[in-house]
Protein backbone atom coordinates (compact mmCIF):
# COMPACT_ATOMS: atom_id res chain seq x y z
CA UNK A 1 11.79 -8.42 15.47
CA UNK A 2 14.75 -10.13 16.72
CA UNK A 3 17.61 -7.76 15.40
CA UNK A 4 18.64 -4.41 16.53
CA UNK A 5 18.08 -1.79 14.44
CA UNK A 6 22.01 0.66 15.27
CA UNK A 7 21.85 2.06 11.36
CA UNK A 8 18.50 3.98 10.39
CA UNK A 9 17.43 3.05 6.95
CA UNK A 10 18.00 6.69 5.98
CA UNK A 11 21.25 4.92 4.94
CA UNK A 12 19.16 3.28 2.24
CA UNK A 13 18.83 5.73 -0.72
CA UNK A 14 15.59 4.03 -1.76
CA UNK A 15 12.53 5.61 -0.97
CA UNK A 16 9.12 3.83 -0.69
CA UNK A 17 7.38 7.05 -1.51
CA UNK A 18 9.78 8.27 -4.09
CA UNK A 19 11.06 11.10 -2.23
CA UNK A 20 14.49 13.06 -2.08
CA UNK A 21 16.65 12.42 0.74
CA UNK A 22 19.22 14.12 2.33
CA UNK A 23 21.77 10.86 3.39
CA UNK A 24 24.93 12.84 3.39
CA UNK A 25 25.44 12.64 6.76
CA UNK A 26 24.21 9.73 8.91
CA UNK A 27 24.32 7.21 10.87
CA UNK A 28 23.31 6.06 14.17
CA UNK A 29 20.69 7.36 16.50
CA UNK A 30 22.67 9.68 18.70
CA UNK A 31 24.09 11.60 15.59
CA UNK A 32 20.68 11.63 13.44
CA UNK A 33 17.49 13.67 13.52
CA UNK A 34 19.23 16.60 13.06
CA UNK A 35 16.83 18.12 10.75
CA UNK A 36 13.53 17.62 9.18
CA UNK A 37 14.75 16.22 5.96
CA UNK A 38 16.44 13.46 8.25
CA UNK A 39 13.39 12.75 10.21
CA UNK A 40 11.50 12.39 6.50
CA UNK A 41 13.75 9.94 5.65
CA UNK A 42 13.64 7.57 8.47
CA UNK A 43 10.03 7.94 7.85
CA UNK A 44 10.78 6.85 4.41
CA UNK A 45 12.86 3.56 5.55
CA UNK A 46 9.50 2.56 6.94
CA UNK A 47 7.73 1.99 3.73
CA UNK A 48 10.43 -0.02 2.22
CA UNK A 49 8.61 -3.42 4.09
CA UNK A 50 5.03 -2.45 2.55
CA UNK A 51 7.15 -3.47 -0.86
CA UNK A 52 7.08 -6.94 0.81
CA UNK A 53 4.01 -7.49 1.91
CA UNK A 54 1.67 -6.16 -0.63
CA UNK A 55 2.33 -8.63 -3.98
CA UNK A 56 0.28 -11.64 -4.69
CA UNK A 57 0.38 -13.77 -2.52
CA UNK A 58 -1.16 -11.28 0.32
CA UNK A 59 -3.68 -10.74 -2.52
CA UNK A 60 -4.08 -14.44 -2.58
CA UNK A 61 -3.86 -15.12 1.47
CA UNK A 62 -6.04 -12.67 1.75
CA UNK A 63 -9.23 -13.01 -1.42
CA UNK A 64 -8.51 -16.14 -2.49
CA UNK A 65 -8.80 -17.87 0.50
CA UNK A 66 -12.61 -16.03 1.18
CA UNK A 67 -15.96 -16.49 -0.37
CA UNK A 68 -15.14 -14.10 -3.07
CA UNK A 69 -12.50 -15.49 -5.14
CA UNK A 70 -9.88 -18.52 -5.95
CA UNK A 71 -6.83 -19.44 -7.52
CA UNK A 72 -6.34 -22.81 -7.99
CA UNK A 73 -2.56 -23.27 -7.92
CA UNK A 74 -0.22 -25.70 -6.78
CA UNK A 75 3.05 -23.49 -7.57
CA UNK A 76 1.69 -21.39 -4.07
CA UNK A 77 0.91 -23.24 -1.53
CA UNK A 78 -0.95 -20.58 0.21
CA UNK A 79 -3.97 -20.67 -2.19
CA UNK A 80 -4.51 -24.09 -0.62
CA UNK A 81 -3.98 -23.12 3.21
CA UNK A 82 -1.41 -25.74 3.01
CA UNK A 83 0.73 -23.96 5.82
CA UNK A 84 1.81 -25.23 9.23
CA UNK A 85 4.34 -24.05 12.14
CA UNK A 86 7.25 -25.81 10.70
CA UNK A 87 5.81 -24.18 6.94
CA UNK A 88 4.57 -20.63 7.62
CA UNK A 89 4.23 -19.85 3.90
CA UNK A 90 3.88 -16.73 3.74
CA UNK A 91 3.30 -16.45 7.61
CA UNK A 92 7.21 -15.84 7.57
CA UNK A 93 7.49 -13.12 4.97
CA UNK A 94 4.65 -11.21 7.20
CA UNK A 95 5.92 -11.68 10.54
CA UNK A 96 9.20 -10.51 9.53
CA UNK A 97 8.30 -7.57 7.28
CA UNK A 98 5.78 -6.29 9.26
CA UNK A 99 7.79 -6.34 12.56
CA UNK A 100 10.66 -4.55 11.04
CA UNK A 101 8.31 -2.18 9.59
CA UNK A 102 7.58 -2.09 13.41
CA UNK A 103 11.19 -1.69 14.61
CA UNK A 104 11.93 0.99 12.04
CA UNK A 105 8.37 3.01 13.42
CA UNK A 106 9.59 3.10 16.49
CA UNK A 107 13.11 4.52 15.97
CA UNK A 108 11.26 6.69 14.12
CA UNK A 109 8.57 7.83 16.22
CA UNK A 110 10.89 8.35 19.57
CA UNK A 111 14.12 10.12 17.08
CA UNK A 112 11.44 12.42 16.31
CA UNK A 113 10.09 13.48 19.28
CA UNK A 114 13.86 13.77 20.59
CA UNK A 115 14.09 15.73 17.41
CA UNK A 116 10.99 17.91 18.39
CA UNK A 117 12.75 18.29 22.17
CA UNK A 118 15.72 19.46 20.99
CA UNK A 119 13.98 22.46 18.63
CA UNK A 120 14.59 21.03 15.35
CA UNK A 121 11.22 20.82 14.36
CA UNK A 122 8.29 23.03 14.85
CA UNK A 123 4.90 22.30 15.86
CA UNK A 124 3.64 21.76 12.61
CA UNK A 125 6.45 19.66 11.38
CA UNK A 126 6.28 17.32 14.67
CA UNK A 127 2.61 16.82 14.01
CA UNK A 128 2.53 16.26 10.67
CA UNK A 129 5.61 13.42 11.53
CA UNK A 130 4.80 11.99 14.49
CA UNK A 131 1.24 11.29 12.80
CA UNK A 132 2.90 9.32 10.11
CA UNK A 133 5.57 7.45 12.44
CA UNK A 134 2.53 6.28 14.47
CA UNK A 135 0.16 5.69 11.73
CA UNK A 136 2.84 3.32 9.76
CA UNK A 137 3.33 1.67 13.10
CA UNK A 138 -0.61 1.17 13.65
CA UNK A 139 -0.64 -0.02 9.35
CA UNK A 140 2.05 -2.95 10.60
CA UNK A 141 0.15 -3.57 13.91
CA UNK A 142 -2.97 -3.74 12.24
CA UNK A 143 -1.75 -6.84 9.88
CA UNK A 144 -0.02 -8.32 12.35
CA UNK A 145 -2.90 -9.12 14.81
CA UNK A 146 -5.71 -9.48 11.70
CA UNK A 147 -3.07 -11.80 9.92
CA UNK A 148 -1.42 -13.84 13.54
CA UNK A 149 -4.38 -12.95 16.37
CA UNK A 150 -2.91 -12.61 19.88
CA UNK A 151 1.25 -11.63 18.89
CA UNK A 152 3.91 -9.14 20.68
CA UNK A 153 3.17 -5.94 21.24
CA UNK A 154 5.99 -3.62 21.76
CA UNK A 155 6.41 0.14 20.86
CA UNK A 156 9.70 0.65 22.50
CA UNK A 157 12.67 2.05 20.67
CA UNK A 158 15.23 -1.32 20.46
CA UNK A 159 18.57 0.48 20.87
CA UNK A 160 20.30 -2.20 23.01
CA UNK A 161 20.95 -5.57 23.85
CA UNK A 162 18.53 -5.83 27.05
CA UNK A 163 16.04 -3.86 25.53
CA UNK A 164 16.54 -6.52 22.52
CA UNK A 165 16.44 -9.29 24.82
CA UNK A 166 13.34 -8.19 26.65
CA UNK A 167 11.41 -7.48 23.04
CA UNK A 168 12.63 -10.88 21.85
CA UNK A 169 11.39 -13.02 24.78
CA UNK A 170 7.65 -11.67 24.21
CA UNK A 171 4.75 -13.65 24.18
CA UNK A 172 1.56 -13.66 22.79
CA UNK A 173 -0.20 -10.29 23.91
CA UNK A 174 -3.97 -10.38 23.52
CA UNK A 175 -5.01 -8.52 19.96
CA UNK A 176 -7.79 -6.66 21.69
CA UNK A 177 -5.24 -5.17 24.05
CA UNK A 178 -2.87 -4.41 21.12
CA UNK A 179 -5.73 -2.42 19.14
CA UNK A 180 -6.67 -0.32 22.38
CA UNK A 181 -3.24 0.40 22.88
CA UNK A 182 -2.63 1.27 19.09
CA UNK A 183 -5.98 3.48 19.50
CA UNK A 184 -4.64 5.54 22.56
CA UNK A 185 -2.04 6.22 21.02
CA UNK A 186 -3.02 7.25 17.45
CA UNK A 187 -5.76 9.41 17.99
CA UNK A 188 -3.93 12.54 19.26
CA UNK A 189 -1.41 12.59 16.72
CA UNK A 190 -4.68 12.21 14.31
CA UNK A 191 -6.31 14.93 15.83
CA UNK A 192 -2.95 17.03 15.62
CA UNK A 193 -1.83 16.77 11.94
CA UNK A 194 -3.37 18.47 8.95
CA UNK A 195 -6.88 17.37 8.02
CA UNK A 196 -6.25 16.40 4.17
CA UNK A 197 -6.82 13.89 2.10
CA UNK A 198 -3.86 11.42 1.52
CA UNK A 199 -3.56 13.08 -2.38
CA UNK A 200 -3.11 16.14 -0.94
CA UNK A 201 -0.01 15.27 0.81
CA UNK A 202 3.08 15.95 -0.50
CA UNK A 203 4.41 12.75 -2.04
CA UNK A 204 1.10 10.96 -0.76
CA UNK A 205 2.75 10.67 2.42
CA UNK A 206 0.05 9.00 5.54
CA UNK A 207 -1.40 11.67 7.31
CA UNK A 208 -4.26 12.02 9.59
CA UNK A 209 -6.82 10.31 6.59
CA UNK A 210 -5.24 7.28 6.54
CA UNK A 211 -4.40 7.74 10.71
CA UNK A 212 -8.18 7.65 11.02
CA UNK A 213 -9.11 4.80 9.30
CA UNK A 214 -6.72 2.98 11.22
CA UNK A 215 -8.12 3.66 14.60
CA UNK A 216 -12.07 2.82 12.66
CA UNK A 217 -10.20 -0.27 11.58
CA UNK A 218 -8.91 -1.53 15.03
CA UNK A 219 -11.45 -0.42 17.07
CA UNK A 220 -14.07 -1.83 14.51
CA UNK A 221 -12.08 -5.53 15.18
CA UNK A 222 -12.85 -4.48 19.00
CA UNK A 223 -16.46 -3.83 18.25
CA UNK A 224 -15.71 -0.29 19.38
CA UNK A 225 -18.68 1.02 17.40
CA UNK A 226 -18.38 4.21 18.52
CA UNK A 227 -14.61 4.85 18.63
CA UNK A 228 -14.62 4.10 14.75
CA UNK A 229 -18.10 6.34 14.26
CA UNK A 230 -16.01 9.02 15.87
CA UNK A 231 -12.80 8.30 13.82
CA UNK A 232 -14.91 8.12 10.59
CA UNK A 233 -16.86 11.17 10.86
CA UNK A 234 -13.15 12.94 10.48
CA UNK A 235 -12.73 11.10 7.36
CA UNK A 236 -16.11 11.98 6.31
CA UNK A 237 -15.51 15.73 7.10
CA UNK A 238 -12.20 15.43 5.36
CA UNK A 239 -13.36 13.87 2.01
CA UNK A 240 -17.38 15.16 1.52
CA UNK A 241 -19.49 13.82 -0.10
CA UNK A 242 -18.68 10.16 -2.13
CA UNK A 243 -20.64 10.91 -5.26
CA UNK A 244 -18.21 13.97 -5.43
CA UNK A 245 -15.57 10.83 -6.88
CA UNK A 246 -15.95 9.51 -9.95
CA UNK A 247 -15.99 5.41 -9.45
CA UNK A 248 -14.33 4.66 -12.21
CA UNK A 249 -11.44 7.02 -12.47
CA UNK A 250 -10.71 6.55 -8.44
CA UNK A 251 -10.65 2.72 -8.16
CA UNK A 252 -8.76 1.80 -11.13
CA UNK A 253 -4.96 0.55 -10.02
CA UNK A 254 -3.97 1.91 -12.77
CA UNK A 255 -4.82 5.57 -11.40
CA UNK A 256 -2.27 6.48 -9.30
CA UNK A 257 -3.08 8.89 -5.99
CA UNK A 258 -6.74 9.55 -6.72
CA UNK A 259 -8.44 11.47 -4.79
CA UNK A 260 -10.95 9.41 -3.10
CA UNK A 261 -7.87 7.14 -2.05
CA UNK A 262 -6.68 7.26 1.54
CA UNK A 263 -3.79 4.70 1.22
CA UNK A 264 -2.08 3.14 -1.79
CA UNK A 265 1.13 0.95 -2.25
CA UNK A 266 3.12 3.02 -4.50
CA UNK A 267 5.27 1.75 -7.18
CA UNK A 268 7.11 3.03 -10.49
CA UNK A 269 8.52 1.27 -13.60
CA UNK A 270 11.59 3.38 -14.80
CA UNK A 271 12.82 1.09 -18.09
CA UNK A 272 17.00 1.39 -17.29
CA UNK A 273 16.03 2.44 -14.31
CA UNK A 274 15.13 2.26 -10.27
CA UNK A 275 12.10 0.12 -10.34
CA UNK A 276 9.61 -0.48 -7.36
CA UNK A 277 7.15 -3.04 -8.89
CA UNK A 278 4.59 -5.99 -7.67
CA UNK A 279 3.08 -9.11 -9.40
CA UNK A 280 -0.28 -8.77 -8.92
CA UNK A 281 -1.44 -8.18 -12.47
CA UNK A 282 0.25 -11.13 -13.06
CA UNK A 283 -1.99 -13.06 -11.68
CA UNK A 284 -4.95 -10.51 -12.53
CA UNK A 285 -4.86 -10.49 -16.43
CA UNK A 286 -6.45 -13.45 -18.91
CA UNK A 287 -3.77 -15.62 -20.29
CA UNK A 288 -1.39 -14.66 -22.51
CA UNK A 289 -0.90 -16.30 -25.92
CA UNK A 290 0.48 -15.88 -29.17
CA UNK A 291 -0.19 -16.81 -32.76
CA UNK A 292 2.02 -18.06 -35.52
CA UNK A 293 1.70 -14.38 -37.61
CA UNK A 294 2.87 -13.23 -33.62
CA UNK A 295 -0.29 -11.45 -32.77
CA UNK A 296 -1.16 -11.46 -29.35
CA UNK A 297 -3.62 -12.11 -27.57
CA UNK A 298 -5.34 -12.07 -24.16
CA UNK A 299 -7.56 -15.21 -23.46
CA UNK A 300 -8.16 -15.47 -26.82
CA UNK A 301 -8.85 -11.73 -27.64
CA UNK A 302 -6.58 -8.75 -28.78
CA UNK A 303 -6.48 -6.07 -25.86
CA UNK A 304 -4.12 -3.20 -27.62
CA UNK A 305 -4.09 -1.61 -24.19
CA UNK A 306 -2.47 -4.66 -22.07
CA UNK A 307 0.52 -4.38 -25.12
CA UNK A 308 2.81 -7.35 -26.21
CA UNK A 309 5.88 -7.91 -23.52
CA UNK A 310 3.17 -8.94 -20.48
CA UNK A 311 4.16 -11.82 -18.36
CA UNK A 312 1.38 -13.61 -17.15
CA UNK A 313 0.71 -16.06 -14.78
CA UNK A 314 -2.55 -18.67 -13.71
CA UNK A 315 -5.58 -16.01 -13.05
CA UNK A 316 -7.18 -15.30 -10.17
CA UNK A 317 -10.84 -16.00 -10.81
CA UNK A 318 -13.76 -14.50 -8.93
CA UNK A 319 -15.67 -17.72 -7.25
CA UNK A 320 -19.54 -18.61 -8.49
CA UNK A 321 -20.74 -16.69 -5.19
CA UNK A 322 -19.77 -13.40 -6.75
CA UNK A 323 -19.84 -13.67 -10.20
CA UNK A 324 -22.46 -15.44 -10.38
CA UNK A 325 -24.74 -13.89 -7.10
CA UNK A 326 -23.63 -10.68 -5.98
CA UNK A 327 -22.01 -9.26 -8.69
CA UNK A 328 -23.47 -11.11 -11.80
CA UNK A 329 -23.36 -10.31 -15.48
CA UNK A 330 -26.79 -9.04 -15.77
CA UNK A 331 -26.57 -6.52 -12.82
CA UNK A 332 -27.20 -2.94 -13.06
CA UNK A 333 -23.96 -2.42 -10.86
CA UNK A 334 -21.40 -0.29 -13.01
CA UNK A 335 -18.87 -2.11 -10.83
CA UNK A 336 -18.88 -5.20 -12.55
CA UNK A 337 -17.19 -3.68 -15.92
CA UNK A 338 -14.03 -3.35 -13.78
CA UNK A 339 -13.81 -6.00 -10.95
CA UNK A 340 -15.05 -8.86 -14.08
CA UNK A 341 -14.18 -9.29 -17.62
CA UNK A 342 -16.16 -11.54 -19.61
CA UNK A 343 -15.28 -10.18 -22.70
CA UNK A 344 -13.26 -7.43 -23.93
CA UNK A 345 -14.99 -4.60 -26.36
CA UNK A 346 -17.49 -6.95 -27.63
CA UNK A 347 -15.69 -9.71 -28.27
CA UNK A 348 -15.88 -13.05 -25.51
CA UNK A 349 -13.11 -14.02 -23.45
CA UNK A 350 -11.94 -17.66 -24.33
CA UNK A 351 -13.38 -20.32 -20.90
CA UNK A 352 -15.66 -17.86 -19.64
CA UNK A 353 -18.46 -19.43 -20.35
CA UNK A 354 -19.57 -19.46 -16.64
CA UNK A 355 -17.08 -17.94 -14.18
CA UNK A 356 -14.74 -14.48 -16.16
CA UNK A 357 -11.64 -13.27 -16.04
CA UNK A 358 -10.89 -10.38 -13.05
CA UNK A 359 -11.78 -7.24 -14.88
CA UNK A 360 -9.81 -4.10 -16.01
CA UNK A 361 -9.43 -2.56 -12.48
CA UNK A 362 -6.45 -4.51 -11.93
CA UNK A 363 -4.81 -4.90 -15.29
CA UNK A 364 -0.86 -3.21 -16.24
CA UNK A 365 -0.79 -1.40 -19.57
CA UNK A 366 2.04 -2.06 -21.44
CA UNK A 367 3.52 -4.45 -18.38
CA UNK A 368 6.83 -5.42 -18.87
CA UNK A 369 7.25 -8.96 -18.33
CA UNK A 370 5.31 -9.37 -14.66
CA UNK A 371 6.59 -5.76 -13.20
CA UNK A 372 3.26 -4.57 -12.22
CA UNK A 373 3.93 -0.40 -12.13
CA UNK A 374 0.51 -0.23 -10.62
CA UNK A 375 -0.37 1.56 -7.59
CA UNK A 376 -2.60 -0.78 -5.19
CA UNK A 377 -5.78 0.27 -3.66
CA UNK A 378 -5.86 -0.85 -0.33
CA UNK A 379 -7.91 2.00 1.94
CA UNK A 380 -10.74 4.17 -0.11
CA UNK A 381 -13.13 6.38 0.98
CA UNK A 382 -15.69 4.15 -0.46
CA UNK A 383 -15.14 1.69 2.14
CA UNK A 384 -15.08 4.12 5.02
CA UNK A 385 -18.52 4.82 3.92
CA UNK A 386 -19.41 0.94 4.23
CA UNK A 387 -17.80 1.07 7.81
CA UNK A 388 -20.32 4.29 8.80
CA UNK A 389 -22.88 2.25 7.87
CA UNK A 390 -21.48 -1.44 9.66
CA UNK A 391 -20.79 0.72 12.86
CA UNK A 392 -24.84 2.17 13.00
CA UNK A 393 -26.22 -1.00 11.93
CA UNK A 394 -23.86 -2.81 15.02
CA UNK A 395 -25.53 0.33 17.38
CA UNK A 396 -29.34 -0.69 16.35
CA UNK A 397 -29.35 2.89 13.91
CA UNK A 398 -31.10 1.47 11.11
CA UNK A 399 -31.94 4.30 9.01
CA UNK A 400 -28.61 6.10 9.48
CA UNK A 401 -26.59 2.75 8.46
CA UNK A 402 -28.98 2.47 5.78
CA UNK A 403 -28.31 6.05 4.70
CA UNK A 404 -24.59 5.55 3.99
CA UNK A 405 -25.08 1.45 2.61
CA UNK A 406 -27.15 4.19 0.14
CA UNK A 407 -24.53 6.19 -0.78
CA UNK A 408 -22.37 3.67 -2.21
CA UNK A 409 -25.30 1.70 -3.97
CA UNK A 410 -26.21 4.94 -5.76
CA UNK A 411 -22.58 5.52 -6.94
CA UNK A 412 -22.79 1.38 -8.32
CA UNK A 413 -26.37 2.75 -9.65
CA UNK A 414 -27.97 -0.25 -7.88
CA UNK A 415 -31.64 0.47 -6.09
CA UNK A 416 -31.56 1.54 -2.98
CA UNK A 417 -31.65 -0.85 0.00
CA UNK A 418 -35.12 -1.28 1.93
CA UNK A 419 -34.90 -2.27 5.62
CA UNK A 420 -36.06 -5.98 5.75
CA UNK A 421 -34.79 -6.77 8.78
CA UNK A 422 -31.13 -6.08 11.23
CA UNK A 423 -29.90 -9.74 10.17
CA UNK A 424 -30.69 -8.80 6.59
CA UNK A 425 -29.04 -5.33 6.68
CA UNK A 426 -26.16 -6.82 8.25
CA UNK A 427 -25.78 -9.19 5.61
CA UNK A 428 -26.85 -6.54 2.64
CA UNK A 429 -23.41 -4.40 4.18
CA UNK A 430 -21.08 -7.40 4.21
CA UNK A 431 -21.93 -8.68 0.91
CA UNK A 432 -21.96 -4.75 -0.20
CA UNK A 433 -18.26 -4.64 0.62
CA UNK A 434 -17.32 -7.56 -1.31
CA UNK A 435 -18.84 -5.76 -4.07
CA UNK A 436 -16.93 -2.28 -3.66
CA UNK A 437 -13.69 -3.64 -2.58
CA UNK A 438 -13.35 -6.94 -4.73
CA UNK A 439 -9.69 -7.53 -4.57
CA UNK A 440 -8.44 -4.81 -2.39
CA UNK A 441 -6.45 -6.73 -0.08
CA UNK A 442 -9.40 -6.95 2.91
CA UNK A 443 -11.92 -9.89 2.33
CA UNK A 444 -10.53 -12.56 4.66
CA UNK A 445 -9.77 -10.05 7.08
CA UNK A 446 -13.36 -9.12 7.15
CA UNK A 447 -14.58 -12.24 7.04
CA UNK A 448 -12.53 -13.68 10.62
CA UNK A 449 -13.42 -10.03 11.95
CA UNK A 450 -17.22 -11.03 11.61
CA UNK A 451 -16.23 -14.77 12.80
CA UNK A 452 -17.74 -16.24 9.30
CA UNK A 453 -14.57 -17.15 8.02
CA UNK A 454 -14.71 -20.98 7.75
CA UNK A 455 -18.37 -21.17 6.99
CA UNK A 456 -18.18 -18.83 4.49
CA UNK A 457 -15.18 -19.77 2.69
CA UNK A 458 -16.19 -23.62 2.97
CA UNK A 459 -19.95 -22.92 1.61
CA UNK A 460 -18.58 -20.95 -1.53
CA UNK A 461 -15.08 -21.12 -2.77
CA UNK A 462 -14.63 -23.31 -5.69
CA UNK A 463 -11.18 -24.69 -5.28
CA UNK A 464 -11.32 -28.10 -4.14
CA UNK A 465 -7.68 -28.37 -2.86
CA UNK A 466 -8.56 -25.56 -0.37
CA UNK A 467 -11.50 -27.14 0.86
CA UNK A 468 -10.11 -30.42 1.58
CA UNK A 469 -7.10 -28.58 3.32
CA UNK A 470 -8.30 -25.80 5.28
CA UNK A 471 -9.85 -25.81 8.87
CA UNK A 472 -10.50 -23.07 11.39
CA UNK A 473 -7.73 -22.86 12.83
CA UNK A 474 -6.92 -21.26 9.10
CA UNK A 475 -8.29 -18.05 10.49
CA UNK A 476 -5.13 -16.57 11.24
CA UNK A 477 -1.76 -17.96 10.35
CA UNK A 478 0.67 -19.96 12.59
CA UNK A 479 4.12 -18.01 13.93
CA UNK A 480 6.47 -19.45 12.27
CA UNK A 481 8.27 -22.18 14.53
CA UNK A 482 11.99 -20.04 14.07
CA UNK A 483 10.13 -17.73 15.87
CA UNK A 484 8.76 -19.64 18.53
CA UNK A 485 12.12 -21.08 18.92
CA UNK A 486 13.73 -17.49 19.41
CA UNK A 487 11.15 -16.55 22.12
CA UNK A 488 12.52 -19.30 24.29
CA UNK A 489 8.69 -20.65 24.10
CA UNK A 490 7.00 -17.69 25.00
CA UNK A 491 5.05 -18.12 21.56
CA UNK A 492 3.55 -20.76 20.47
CA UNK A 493 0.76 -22.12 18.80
CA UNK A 494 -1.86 -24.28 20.47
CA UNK A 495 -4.82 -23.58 17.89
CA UNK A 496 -2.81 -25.18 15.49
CA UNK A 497 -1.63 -28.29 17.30
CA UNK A 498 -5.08 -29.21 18.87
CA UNK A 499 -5.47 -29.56 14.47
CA UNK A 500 -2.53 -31.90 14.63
CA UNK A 501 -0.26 -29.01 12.88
C-alpha cells in the first residue's frame, strides 16, 4: 500500500490466468493502454497477488480456526491464533498482497477508462474490462475488511508522491462504508458486461458472475438483504437452475473451470516448466508412508490415484461438530464421499476410528512433491443459492428462503427442510453452508459476519492450543505494527490492546 506503483505489471510476463500478452512495448502509465491486449494484461498483473493469498494457511486462518475443522500444528502458528501486532502471522502476507492487488486495480481501472477516452476500446471491450478491474478490486476489498474490519479505503490511482503520501497516512475507514462504496461502484459495470457464467469467459477471466456475487457478498456483511437479493437474482438468471450441475463433477478441485463455478484460483503444473501451484493438498491428503518392498501408501491404504512422488504434510481434520453432527458417516448426504474420507474403496483409513481424513474433493493426483496443480473453489453457484435463501429468511420470507435451502438439500439428496421455526431456519441455512462449502475458503468469514465467531469456534473446535489462545478480539486480525508505524499512527489497534496484545 505504501509503494508507488510507476511500472505496470504488464512488465511481468507471468500471467495469473494463463493468458498471452503482448509486453513488447511498455512501460509507464503515460505510454501504456494503447490497445486492448495492453489493458488485458494489466488486468492480468492483478491476479498475480491471489497466488499469495489463497495457499494453506488462508485455508487454515480461515476453516481451521471455525467450528468446522482443525489442524493441530505448532509449525503454523496461525492454527493456534497465536498472532499479535508485533506478530501478524499471516495478517502481513494479507495486508500486503491484498493492497497491492488493490494498487494494481486501480491503475488498472482509471488506464482503462483513459484507454476507453481516447478510442482505443469500444463499448463492449470497456465493459467487459472495466467490470473485471472493479470486480478484482471489490475481490481484494472484500478480504481486506472480512479479514482486518474497519482498514483504508482508497480507489485512487497512486501515480505520485502526494497522492502516495495522502494514501499512506490513512486510517481506519469504517468496513460498512467501504462495502457501500465498493457496491456503488460495482454494480454498473455488473450491469454493463456480458451476462455469462465465469466458464464461459475466455480464459475464465471475472466478469459480471463473479461481479455479482461480490456486491451479494458485501452488502450481505451490511445486512443489505435486498441489495444482495437483487445482485443474486442476476446470478440466478445467469446460471438456471442448480440441479442442472452435477455435484460431484463441479465441486471437485480437481475439476478445473466447471461450470457451476463463478470464481476459482487457477493454477498449472508444467514438469520443466512455468509452474503456478499451492499447498493445500498438502495439508488435505492422509499421511504419506512407505513400506520396505516401497509400496505406498496413504494412511495406511494404497490410493493408485494420489500416485507415489506426493509430499504431504499434518492433515487438516474436520472437527467432531461436523463429522460427527452435520455431516456424519451415516448421512444420506452424497456430500460426505468428497468433503470426508474414512476409508478409501472399501478399505479403512489408519486413526479414523472417530474423526476421518478430508475427503477426495481436495486431493492432487499424481502431486509432485507438495505442488498442488489444483484449481481452488472459492465462489459456486451452490452457495449463491444458500445466500437467496439467508437473504429471505433475514426479510421474514419463510417459504421462499425455504424454497432455495431446498434446492441444495435435494442436490445432497437430504429430506427437505420443514419450517420449525425463524431461529431454527436460520440455523438449518448456516449449518447448511458448512455442509456445501466445507473447506472453500469462507467459514470464519461467515461465522464473524453472523457475530458467532467466538462462541462457535470455542463450543466445537477440538484443538486445545487454539482454545486456550484465542479470544474475540480473534475475529479479525491485527494490522501489522510496520504498518501502523508507516501511517504515522493513523492505524492502530485498540481491540487488540484492551486483550493485552
Amino acid at each position: 500500500m505504501k509503494k508507488t506503483l510507476y511500472i505496470i505489471a504488464a512488465a511481468l510476463c507471468l500471467s495469473a490466468c494463463s493468458l498471452e500478452e503482448d509486453t513488447s512495448a511498455l512501460s509507464t502509465p503515460d505510454n501504456y493502454f494503447r490497445k486492448y491486449s495492453e489493458c488485458q494484461s494489466a488486468l492480468n498483473s492483478c491476479y498475480i497477488p491471489l497466488k499469495s493469498v489463497y495457499d494453506r494457511t488462508l485455508l487454515i486462518a480461515l476453516e481451521c480456526v471455525s467450528d468446522i475443522a482443525t489442524i493441530p500444528t505448532n509449525g503454523i502458528l496461525d492454527a493456534r491464533l497465536d498472532v499479535s501486532p508485533s506478530q501478524p502471522r499471516l495478517g502481513a502476507t494479507m495486508w500486503t498482497q491484498c493492497y497491492l492487488g488493490v494498487q494494481r486495480a486501480n491503475f488498472a481501472a482509471h488506464g482503462i477508462e483513459r484507454a476507453y477516452k481516447r478510442g482505443v476500446l469500444d463499448e463492449d471491450q470497456y465493459n467487459n474490462l472495466i467490470c473485471e478491474a472493479k470486480t478484482l478490486r471489490a475481490l481484494y476489498y472484500w478480504h481486506i475488511t472480512s479479514f482486518f474490519g474497519d482498514t483504508p479505503f482508497y480507489m485512487d490511482e497512486v501515480s505520485n508522491n502526494e497522492v502516495q503520501d495522502r494514501v499512506a497516512a490513512l486510517g481506519r475507514m469504517d468496513a460498512v462504508a467501504t462495502r457501500d462504496s465498493l457496491i456503488a461502484d460495482l454494480l454498473p459495470a455488473a450491469a454493463a458486461a456480458d451476462q455469462i457464467r465465469t466458464y464461459e469467459n475466455d480464459g475464465y477471466r471475472m466478469g459480471a458472475s463473479c461481479a455479482w456475487m461480490l456486491i451479494a457478498k458485501l452488502a450481505m456483511w451490511n445486512k443489505e438483504w435486498k441489495v444482495a437479493l437483487d445482485a443474486l437474482g442476476h446470478i440466478e438468471a445467469i446460471y438456471g437452475n442448480l440441479s442442472d450441475y452435477d455435484y460431484r463433477y463441479n465441486v471437485m478441485f480437481r475439476n478445473k473451470n466447471t461450470p457451476e463455478s463463478i470464481f476459482e484460483v487457477q493454477h498449472e503444473y508444467v514438469e520443466g516448466g512455468l509452474v503456478y501451484i499451492g499447498q493445500v493438498a498438502a495439508i488435505c491428503t492422509p499421511p504419506k508412508s512407505e513400506l520396505d518392498d516401497g509400496t505406498v501408501l496413504y494412511g495406511g491404504v494404497q490410493i493408485p490415484e494420489l500416485g507415489t512422488n506426493a509430499t504431504t504434510w499434518l492433515s487438516m481434520r474436520p472437527t467432531y461438530f461436523f463429522s460427527g453432527g452435520l455431516q456424519s458417516k451415516f448421512s444420506t448426504d452424497i456430500r460426505k464421499e468428497l468433503n470426508l474420507a474414512w476409508e478409501y474403496n472399501g478399505q479403512m483409513f489408519e486413526n479414523v476410528a472417530s474423526k476421518p481424513f478430508v475427503g477426495p474433493k481436495f486431493w492432487c493426483p499424481n502431486m509432485q512433491m507438495y505442488q498442488d496443480s489444483n484449481n481452488y473453489k472459492v465462489f459456486r453457484y451452490a452457495d449463491a443459492i444458500l445466500m437467496m435463501a439467508e437473504c429471505y429468511s433475514e426479510l421474514g420470507e419463510n417459504t421462499k428462503s425455504i424454497e432455495y435451502l431446498n434446492m441444495v438439500k435435494q442436490r445432497a439428496c437430504l429430506a427437505p427442510y420443514e419450517y420449525r421455526s425463524d431461529s431454527r431456519l436460520r440455523q438449518e441455512i448456516r449449518d447448511e453452508r458448512a455442509r456445501e462449502l466445507f473447506g472453500e475458503f469462507q467459514r470464519k468469514y461467515d461465522l464473524v459476519r453472523w457475530g458467532i465467531w467466538y462462541e462457535s469456534t470455542l463450543a466445537n473446535n477440538d484443538y486445545r492450543e487454539l482454545l486456550a489462545t484465542m479470544k474475540p478480539c480473534h475475529r479479525y486480525y491485527p494490522i501489522p505494527d510496520i504498518e501502523v508505524v508507516y501511517s504515522k499512527n493513523k492505524l492502530d489497534n485498540k481491540e487488540y490492546e484492551e486483550y493485552g496484545l
